[in-house]
C-alpha atoms as a PDB file:
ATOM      1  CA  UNK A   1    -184.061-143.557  84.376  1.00  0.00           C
ATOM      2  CA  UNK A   2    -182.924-142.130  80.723  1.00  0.00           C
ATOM      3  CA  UNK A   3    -179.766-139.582  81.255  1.00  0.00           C
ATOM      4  CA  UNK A   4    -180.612-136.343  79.331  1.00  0.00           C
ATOM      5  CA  UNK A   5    -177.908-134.153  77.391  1.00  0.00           C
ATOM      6  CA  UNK A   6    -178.178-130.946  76.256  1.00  0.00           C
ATOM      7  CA  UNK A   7    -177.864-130.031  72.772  1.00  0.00           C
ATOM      8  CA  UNK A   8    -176.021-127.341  72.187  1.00  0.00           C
ATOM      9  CA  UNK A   9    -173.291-126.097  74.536  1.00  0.00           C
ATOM     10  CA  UNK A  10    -170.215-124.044  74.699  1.00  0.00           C
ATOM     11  CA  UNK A  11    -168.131-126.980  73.263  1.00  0.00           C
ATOM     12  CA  UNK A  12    -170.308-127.294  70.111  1.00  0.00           C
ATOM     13  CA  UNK A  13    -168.096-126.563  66.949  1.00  0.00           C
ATOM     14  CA  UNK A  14    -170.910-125.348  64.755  1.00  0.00           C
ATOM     15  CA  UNK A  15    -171.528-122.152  66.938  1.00  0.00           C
ATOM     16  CA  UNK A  16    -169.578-119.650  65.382  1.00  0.00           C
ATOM     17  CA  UNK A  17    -171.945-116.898  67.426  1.00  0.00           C
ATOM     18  CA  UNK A  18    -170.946-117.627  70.688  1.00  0.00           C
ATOM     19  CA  UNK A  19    -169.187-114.944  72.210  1.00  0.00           C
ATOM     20  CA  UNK A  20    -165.936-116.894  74.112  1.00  0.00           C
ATOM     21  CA  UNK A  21    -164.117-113.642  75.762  1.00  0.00           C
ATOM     22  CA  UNK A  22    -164.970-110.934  78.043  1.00  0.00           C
ATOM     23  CA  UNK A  23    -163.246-107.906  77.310  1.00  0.00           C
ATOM     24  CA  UNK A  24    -162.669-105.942  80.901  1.00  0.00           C
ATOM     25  CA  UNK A  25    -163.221-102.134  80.246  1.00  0.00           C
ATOM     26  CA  UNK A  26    -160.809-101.334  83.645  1.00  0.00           C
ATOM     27  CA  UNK A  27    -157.005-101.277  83.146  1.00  0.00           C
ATOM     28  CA  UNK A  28    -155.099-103.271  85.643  1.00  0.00           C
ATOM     29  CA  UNK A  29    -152.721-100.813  87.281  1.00  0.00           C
ATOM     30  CA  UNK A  30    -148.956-100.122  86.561  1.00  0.00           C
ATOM     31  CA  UNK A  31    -145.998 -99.945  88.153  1.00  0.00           C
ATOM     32  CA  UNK A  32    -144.796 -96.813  88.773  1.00  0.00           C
ATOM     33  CA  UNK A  33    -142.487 -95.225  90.981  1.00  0.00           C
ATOM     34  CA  UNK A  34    -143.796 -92.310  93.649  1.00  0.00           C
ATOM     35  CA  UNK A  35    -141.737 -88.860  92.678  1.00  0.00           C
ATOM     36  CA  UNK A  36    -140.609 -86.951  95.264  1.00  0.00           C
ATOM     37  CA  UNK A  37    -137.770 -84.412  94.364  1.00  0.00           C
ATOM     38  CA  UNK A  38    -140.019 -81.955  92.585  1.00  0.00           C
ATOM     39  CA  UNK A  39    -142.160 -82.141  96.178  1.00  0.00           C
ATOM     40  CA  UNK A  40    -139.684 -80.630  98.314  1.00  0.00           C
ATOM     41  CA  UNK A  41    -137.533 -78.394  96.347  1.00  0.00           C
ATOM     42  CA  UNK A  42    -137.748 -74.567  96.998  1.00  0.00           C
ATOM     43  CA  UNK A  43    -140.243 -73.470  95.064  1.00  0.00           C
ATOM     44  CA  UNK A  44    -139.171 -70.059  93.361  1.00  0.00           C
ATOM     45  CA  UNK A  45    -141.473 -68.389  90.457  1.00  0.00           C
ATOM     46  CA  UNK A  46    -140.960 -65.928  87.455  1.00  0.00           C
ATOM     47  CA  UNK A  47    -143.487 -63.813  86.634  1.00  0.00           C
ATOM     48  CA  UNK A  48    -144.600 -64.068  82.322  1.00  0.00           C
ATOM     49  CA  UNK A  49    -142.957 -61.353  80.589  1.00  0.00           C
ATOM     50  CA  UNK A  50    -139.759 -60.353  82.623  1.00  0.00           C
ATOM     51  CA  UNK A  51    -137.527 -63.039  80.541  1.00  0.00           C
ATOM     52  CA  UNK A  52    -136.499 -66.535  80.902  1.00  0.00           C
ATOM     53  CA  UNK A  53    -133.959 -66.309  83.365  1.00  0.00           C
ATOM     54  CA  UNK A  54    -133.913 -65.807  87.281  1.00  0.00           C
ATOM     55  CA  UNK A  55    -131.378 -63.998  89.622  1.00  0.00           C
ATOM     56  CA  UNK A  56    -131.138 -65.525  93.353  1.00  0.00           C
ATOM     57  CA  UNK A  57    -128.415 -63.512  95.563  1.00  0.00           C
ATOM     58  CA  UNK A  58    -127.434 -64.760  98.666  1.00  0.00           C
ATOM     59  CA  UNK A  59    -125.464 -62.508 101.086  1.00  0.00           C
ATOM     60  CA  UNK A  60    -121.710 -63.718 102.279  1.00  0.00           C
ATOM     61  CA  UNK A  61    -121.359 -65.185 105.840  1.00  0.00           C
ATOM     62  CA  UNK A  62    -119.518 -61.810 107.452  1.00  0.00           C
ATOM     63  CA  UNK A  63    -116.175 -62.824 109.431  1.00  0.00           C
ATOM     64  CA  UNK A  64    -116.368 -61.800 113.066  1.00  0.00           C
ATOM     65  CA  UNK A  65    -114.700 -59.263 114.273  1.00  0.00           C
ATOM     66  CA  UNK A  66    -112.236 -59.996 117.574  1.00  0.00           C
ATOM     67  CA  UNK A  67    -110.246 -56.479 117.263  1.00  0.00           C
ATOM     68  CA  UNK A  68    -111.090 -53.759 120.206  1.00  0.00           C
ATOM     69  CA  UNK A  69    -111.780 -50.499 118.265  1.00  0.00           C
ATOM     70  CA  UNK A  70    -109.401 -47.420 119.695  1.00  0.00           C
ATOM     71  CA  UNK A  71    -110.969 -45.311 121.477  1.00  0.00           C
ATOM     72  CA  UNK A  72    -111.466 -41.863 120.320  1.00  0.00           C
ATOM     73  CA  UNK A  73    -111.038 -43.691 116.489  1.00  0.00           C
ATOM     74  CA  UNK A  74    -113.867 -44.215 113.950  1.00  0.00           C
ATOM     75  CA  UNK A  75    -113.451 -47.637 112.749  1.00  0.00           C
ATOM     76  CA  UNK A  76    -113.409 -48.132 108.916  1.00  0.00           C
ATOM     77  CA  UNK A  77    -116.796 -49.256 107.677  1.00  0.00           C
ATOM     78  CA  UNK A  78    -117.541 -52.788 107.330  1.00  0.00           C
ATOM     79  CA  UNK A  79    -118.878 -53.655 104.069  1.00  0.00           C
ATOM     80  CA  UNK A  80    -120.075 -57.686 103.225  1.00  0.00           C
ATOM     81  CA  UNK A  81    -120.058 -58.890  99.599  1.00  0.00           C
ATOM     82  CA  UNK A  82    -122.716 -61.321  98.171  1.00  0.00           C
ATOM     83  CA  UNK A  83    -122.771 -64.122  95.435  1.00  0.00           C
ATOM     84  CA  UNK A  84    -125.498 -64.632  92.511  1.00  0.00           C
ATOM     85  CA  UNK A  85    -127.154 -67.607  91.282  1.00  0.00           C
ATOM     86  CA  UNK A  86    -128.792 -67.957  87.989  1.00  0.00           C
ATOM     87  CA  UNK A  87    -131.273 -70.650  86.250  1.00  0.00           C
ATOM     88  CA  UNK A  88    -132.911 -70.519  82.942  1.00  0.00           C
ATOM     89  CA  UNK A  89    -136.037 -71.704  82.303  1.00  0.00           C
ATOM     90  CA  UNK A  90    -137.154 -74.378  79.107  1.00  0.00           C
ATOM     91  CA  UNK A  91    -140.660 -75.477  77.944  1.00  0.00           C
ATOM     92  CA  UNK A  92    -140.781 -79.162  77.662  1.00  0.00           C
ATOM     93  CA  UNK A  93    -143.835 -80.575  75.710  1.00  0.00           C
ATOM     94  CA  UNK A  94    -145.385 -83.770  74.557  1.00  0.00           C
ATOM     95  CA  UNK A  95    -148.939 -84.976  73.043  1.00  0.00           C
ATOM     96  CA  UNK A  96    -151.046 -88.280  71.974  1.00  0.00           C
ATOM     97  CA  UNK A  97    -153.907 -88.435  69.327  1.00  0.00           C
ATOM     98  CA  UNK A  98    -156.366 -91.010  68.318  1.00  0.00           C
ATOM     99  CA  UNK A  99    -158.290 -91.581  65.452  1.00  0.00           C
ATOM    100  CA  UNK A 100    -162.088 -90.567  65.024  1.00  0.00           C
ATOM    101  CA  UNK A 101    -161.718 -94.790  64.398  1.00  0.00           C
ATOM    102  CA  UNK A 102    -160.860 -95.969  67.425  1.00  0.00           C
ATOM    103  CA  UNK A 103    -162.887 -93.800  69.727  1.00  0.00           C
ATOM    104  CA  UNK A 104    -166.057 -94.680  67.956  1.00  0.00           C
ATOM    105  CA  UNK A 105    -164.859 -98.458  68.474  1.00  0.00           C
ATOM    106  CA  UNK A 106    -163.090 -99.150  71.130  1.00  0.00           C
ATOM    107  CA  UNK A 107    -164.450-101.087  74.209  1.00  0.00           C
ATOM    108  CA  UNK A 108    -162.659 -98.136  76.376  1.00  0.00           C
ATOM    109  CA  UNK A 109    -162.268 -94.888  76.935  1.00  0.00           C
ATOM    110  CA  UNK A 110    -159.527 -94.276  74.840  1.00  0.00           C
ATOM    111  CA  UNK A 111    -158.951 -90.453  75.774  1.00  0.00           C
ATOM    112  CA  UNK A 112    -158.809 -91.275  79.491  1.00  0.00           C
ATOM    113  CA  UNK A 113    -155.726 -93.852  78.839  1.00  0.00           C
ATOM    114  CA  UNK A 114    -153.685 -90.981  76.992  1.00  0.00           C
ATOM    115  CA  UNK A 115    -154.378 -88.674  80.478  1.00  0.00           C
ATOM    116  CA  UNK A 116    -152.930 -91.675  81.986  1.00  0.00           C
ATOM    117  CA  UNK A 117    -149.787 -92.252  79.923  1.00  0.00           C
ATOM    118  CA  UNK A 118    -148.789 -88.070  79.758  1.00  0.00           C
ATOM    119  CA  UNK A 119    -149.268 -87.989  83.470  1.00  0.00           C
ATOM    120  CA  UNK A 120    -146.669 -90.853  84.134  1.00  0.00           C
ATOM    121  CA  UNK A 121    -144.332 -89.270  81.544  1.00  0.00           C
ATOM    122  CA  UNK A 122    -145.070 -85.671  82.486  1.00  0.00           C
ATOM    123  CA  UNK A 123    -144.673 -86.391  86.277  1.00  0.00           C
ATOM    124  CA  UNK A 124    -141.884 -88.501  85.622  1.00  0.00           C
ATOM    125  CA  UNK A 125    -139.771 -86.544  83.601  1.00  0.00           C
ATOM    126  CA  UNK A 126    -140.061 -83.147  86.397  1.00  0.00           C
ATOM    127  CA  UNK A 127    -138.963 -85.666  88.763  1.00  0.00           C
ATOM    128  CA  UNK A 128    -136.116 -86.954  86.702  1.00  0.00           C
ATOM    129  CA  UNK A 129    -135.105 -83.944  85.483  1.00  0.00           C
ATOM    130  CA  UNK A 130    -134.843 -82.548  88.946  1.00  0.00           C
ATOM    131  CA  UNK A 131    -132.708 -85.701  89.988  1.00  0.00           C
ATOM    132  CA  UNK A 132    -130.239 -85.120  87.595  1.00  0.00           C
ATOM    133  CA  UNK A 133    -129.396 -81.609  88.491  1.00  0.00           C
ATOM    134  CA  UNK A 134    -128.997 -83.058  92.006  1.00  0.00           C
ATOM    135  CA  UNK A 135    -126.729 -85.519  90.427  1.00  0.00           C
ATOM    136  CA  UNK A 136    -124.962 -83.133  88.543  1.00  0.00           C
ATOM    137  CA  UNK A 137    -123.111 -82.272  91.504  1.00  0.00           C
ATOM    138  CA  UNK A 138    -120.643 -85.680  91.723  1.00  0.00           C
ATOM    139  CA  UNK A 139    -118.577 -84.046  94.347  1.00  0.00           C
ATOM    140  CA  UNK A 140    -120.855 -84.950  97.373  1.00  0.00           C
ATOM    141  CA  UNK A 141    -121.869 -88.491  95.989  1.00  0.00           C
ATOM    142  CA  UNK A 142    -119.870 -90.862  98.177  1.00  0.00           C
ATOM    143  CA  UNK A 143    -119.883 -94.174  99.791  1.00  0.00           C
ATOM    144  CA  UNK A 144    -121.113 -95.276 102.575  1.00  0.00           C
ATOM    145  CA  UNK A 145    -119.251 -96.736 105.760  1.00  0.00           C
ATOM    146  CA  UNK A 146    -119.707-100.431 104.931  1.00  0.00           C
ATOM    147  CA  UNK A 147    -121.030-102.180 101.899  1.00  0.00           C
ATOM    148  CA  UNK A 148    -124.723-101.426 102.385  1.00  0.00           C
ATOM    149  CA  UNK A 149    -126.471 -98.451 103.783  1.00  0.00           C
ATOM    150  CA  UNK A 150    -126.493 -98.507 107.735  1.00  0.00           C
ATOM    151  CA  UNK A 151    -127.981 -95.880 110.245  1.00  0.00           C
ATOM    152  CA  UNK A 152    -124.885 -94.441 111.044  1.00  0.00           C
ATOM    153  CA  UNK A 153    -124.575 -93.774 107.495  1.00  0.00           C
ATOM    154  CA  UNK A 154    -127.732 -91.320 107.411  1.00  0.00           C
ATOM    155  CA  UNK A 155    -126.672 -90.042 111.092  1.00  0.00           C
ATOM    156  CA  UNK A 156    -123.188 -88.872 110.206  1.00  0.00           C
ATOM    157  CA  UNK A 157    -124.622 -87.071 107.013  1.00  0.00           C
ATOM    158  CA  UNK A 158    -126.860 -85.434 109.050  1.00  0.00           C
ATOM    159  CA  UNK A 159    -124.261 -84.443 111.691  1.00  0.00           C
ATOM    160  CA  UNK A 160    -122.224 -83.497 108.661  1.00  0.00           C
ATOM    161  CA  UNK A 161    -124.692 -81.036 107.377  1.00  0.00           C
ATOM    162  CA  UNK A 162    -125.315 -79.686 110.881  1.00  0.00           C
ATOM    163  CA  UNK A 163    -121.717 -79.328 111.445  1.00  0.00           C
ATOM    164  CA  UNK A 164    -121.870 -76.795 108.182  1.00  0.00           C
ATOM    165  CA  UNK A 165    -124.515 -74.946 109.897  1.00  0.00           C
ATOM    166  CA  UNK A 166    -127.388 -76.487 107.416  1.00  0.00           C
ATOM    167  CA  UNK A 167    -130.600 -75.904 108.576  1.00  0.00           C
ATOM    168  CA  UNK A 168    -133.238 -78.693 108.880  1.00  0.00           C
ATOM    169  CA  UNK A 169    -136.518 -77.961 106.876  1.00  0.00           C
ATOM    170  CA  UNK A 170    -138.559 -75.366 108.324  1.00  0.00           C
ATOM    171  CA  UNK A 171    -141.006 -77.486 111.059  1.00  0.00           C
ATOM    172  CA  UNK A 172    -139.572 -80.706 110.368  1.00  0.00           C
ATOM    173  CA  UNK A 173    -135.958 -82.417 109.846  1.00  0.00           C
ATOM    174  CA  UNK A 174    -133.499 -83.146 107.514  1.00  0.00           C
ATOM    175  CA  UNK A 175    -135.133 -85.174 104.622  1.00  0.00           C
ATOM    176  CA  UNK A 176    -134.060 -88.394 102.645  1.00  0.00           C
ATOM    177  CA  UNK A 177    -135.063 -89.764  99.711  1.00  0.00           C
ATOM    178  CA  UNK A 178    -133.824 -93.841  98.915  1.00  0.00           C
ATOM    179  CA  UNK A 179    -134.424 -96.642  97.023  1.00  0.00           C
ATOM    180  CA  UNK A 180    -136.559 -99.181  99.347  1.00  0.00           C
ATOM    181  CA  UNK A 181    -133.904-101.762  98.651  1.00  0.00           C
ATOM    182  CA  UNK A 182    -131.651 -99.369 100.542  1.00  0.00           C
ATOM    183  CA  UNK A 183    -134.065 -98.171 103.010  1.00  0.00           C
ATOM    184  CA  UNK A 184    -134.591-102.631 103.913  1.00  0.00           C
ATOM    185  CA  UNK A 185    -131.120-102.431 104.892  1.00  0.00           C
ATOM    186  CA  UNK A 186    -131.495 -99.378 107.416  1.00  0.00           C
ATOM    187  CA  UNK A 187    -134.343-100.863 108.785  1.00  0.00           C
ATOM    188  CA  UNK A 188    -132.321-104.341 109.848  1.00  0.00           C
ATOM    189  CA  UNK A 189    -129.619-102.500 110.823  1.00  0.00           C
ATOM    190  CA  UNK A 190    -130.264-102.772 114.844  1.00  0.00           C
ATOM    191  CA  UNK A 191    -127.892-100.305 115.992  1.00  0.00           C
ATOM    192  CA  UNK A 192    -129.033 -98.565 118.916  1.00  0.00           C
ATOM    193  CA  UNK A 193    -130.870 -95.198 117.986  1.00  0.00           C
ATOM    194  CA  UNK A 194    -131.612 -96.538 114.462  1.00  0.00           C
ATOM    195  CA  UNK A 195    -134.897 -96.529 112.285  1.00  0.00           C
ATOM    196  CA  UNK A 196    -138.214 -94.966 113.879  1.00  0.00           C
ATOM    197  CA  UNK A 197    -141.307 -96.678 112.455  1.00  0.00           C
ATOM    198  CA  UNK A 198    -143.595 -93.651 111.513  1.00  0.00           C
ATOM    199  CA  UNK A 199    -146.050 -95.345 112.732  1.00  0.00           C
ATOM    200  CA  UNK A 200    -144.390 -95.425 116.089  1.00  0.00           C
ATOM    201  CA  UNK A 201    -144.285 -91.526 116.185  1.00  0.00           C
ATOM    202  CA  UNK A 202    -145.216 -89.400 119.029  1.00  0.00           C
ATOM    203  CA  UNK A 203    -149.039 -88.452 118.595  1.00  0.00           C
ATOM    204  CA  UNK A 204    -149.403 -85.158 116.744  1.00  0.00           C
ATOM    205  CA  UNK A 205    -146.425 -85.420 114.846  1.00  0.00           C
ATOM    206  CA  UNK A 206    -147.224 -85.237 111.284  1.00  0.00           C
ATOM    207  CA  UNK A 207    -146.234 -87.718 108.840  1.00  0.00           C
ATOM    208  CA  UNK A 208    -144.910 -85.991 105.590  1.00  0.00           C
ATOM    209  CA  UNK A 209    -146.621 -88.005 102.173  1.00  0.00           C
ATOM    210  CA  UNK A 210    -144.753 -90.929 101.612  1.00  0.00           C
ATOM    211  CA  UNK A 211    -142.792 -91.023 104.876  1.00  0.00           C
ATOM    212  CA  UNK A 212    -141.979 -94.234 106.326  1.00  0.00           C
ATOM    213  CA  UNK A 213    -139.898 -93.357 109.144  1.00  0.00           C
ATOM    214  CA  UNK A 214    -136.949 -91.457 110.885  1.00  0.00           C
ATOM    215  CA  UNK A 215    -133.052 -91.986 111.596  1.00  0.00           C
ATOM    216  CA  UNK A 216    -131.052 -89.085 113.665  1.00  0.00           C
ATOM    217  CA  UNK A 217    -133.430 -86.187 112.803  1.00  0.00           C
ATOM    218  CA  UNK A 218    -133.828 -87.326 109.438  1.00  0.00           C
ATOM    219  CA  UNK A 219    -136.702 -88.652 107.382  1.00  0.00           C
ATOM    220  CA  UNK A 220    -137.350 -91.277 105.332  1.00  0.00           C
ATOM    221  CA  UNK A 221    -139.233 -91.158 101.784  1.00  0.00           C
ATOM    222  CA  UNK A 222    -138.809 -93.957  98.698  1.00  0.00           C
ATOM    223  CA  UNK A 223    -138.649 -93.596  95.769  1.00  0.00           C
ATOM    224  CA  UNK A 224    -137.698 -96.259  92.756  1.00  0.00           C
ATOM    225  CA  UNK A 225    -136.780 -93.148  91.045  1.00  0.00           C
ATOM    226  CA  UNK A 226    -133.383 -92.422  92.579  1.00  0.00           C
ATOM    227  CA  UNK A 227    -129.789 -92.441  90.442  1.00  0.00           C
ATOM    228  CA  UNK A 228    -126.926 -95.328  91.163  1.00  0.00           C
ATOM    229  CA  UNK A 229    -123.410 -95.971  89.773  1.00  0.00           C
ATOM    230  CA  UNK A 230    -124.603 -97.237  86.161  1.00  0.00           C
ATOM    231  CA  UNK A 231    -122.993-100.949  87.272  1.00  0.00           C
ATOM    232  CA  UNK A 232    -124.854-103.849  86.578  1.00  0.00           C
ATOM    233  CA  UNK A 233    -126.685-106.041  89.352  1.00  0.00           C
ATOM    234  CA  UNK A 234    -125.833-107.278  92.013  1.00  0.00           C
ATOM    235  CA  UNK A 235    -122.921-104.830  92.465  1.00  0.00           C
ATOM    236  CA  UNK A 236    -125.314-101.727  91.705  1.00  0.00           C
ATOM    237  CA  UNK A 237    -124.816 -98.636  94.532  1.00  0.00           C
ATOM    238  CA  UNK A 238    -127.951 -96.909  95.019  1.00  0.00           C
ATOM    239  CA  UNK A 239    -128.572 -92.885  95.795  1.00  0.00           C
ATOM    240  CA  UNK A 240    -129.523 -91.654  98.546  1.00  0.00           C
ATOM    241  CA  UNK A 241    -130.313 -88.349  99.091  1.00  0.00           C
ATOM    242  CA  UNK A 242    -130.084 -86.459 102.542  1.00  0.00           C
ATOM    243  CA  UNK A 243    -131.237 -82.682 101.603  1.00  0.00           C
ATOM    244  CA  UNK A 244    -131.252 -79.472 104.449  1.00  0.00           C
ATOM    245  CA  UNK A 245    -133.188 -76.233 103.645  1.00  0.00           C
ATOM    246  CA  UNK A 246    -132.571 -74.558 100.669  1.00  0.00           C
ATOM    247  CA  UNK A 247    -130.453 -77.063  98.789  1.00  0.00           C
ATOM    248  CA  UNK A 248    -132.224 -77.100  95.348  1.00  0.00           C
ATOM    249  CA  UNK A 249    -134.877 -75.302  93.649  1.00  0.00           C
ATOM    250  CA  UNK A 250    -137.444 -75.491  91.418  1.00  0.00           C
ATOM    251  CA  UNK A 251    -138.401 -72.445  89.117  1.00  0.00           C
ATOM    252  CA  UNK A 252    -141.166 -72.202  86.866  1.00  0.00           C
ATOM    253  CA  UNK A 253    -142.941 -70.143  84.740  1.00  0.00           C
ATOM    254  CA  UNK A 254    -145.995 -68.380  86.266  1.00  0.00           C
ATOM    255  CA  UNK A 255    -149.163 -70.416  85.874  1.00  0.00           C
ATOM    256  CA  UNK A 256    -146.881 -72.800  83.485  1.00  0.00           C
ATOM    257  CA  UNK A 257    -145.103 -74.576  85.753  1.00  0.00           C
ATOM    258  CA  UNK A 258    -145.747 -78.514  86.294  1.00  0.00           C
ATOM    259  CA  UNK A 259    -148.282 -80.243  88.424  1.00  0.00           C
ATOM    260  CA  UNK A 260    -146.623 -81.282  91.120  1.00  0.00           C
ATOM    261  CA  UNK A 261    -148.020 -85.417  91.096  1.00  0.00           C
ATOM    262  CA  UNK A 262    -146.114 -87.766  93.851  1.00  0.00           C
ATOM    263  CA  UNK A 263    -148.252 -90.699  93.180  1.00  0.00           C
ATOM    264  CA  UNK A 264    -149.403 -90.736  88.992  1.00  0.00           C
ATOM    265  CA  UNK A 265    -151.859 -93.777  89.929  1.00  0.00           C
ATOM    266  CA  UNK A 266    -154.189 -90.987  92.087  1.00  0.00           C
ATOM    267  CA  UNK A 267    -152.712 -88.044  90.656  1.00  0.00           C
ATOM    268  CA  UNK A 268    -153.493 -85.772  87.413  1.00  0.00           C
ATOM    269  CA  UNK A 269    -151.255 -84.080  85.272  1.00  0.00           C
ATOM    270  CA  UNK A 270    -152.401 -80.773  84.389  1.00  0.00           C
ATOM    271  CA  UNK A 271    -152.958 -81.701  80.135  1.00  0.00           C
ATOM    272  CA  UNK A 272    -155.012 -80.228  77.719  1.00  0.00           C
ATOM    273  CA  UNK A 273    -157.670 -82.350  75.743  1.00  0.00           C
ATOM    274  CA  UNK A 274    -158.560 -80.949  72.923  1.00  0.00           C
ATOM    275  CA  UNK A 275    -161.246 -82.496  70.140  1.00  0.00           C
ATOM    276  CA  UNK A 276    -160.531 -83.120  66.751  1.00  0.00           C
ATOM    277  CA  UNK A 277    -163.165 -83.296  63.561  1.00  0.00           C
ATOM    278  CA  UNK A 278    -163.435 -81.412  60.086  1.00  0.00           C
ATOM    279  CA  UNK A 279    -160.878 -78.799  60.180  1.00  0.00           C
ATOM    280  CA  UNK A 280    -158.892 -76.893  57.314  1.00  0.00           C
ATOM    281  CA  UNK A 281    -155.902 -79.161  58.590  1.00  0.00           C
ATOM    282  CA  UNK A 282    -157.739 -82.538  58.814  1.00  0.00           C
ATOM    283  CA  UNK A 283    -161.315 -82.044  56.287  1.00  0.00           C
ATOM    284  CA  UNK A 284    -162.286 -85.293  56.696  1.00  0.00           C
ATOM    285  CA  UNK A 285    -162.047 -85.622  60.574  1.00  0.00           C
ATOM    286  CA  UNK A 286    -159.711 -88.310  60.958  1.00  0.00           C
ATOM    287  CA  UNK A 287    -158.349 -86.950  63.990  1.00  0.00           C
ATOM    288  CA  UNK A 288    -160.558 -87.951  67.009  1.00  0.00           C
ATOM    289  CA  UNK A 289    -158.660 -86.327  70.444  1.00  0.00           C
ATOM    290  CA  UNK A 290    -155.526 -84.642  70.726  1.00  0.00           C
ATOM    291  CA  UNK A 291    -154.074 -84.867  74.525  1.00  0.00           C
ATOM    292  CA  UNK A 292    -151.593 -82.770  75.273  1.00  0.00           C
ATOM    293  CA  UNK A 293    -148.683 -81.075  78.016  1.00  0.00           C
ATOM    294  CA  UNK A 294    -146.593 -78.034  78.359  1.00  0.00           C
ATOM    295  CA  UNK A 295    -145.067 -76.706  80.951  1.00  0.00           C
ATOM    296  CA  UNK A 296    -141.789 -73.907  81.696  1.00  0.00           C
ATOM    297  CA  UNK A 297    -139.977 -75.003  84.050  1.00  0.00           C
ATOM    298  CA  UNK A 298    -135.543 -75.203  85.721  1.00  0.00           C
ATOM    299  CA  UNK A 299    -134.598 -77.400  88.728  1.00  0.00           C
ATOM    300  CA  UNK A 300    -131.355 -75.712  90.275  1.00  0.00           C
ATOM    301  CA  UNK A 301    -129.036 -76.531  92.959  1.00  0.00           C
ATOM    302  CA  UNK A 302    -128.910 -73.968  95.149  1.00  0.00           C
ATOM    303  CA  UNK A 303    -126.035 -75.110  97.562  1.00  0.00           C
ATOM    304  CA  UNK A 304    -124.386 -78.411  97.047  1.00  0.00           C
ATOM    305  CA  UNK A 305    -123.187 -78.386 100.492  1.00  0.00           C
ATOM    306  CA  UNK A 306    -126.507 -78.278 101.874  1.00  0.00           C
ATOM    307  CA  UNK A 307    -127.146 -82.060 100.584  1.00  0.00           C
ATOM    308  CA  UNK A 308    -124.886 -85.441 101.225  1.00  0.00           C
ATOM    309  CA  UNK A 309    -125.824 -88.190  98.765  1.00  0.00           C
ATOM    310  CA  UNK A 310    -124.374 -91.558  99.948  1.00  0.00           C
ATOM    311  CA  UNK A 311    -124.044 -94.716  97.467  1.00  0.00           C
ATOM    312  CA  UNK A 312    -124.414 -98.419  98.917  1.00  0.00           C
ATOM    313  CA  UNK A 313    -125.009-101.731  97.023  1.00  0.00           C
ATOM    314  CA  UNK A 314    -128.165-103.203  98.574  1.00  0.00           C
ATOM    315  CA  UNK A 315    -128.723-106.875 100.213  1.00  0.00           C
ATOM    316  CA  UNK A 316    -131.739-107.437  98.461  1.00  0.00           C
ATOM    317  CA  UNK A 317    -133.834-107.030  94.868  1.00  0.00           C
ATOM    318  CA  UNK A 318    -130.292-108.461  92.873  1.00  0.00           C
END
């Protein structure tokens, strides 16, 4: 029996036609870190036109008073003094364009990739900027007991903090935020009344978004997003942050604050999209899309001595 080929295939060199790639219209996802400061700070608002700056008071802790009054004697009024916090507000902006070009072209959706790239650098830069106020305070960044973090680190912080009459968050605990490098080294850590697996809480307990577990009244969240010592691997000490109520705040700008996005890969930023053409500015429409963010907004530490932030070089990710 004769053995048929075929004439033309894929291989042939004189079929310049043939498409040989298949573009895929869907973006492969990123890496980005989940942002959590912004998420639990004390949210405290300005109103538009009163000014750019906020007042917080908070009364003085009165000392008690052991003296017996004399009978017969009126006692000389008591009075109790107070201290004053103040933040300041700033706009911080950024936008993308395309060309009339490209979005006539392209094999994607060109205007839903800028929404994409302002909402990681929106998102990220309220997280980061909330960070580094936290950072800002250097006095209560310390090391840890051993080399790498341990449960008794994140218990004696929070004993620490209790011992200062810091109060947990209101229906919950003390919270922590840590690199997962750090947080591998709590969980292996196998000291007796160490790491609680969320998902070895009691039933009804609610799991706060992003919480992986709980050491000593304290729970766990990760972040990638967390500050170290500057040093270069493998002698790096991570952040970790151990916050009580009222520690830090964040004040914005009534109705132009920043969305508050933990995880940019499901999350939106709050942009503006705005469409381009014939204008006075740009007559021939070369402008396609303009994508764009603003928001008015101060991260403030409220009390640095309502937060510990222990530093640990980590066993693994060097």
């Amino acid at each position: 029996m004769a053995i048929t080929f075929a004439g033309t295939t894929t291989q042939s060199q004189n079929q310049a036609h043939l498409a040989t790639v298949y573009y895929d219209r869907l973006a492969l996802t990123r890496l980005t870190p989940q942002f959590r400061f912004y998420t639990i700070g004390t949210k405290r608002p300005i109103p538009q036109g009163v000014g750019k700056t906020i007042q917080f008071f908070r009364r003085n802790v009165p000392a008690y008073n052991t003296s017996p009054s004399a009978e017969g004697v009126i006692p000389a009024p008591f009075t109790n003094g107070t201290a004053i916090i103040s933040a300041t507000v700033e706009q911080f902006s950024d936008y993308m364009s395309t060309s009339t070009m490209i979005e006539d072209t392209s094999i994607t959706n060109e205007v839903d990739g800028m929404i994409e790239d302002l909402t990681i650098r929106a998102a990220g830069s309220v997280d980061t900027i909330t960070r580094l106020e936290i950072d800002s305070n250097t006095s209560q960044v310390t090391d840890t007991i051993g080399t790498n973090l341990a449960a008794n680190d994140l218990k004696k912080r929070v004993f620490t903090l209790l011992g200062q009459n810091v109060l947990p968050y209101e229906n919950t605990n003390m919270i922590a935020i840590t690199h997962p490098y750090a947080v591998y080294d709590v969980v292996v850590d196998t000291t007796t009344g160490g790491f609680i697996d969320a998902l070895k809480y009691q039933q009804g307990q609610k799991v706060l978004d992003g919480e992986i577990g709980m050491i000593a009244s304290c729970r766990l969240l990760t972040s990638t997003n967390v500050g170290n010592d500057g040093t270069a691997a493998p002698n790096t000490k991570y952040n970790t942050y151990i916050f009580g109520k009222e520690s830090f705040g964040c004040v914005d700008l009534t109705g132009r604050g920043p969305s508050d996005v933990t995880d940019p890969q499901k999350e939106r930023f709050k942009v503006n999209v705005i469409k381009g053409g014939p204008s006075a500015t740009d007559p021939t429409g070369e402008i396609g899309t303009y994508v764009s963010y603003r928001f008015v907004f101060a991260a403030k530490t409220f009390d640095k001595n309502r937060f510990q932030i222990p530093k640990a070089k980590v066993a693994i990710g060097l």
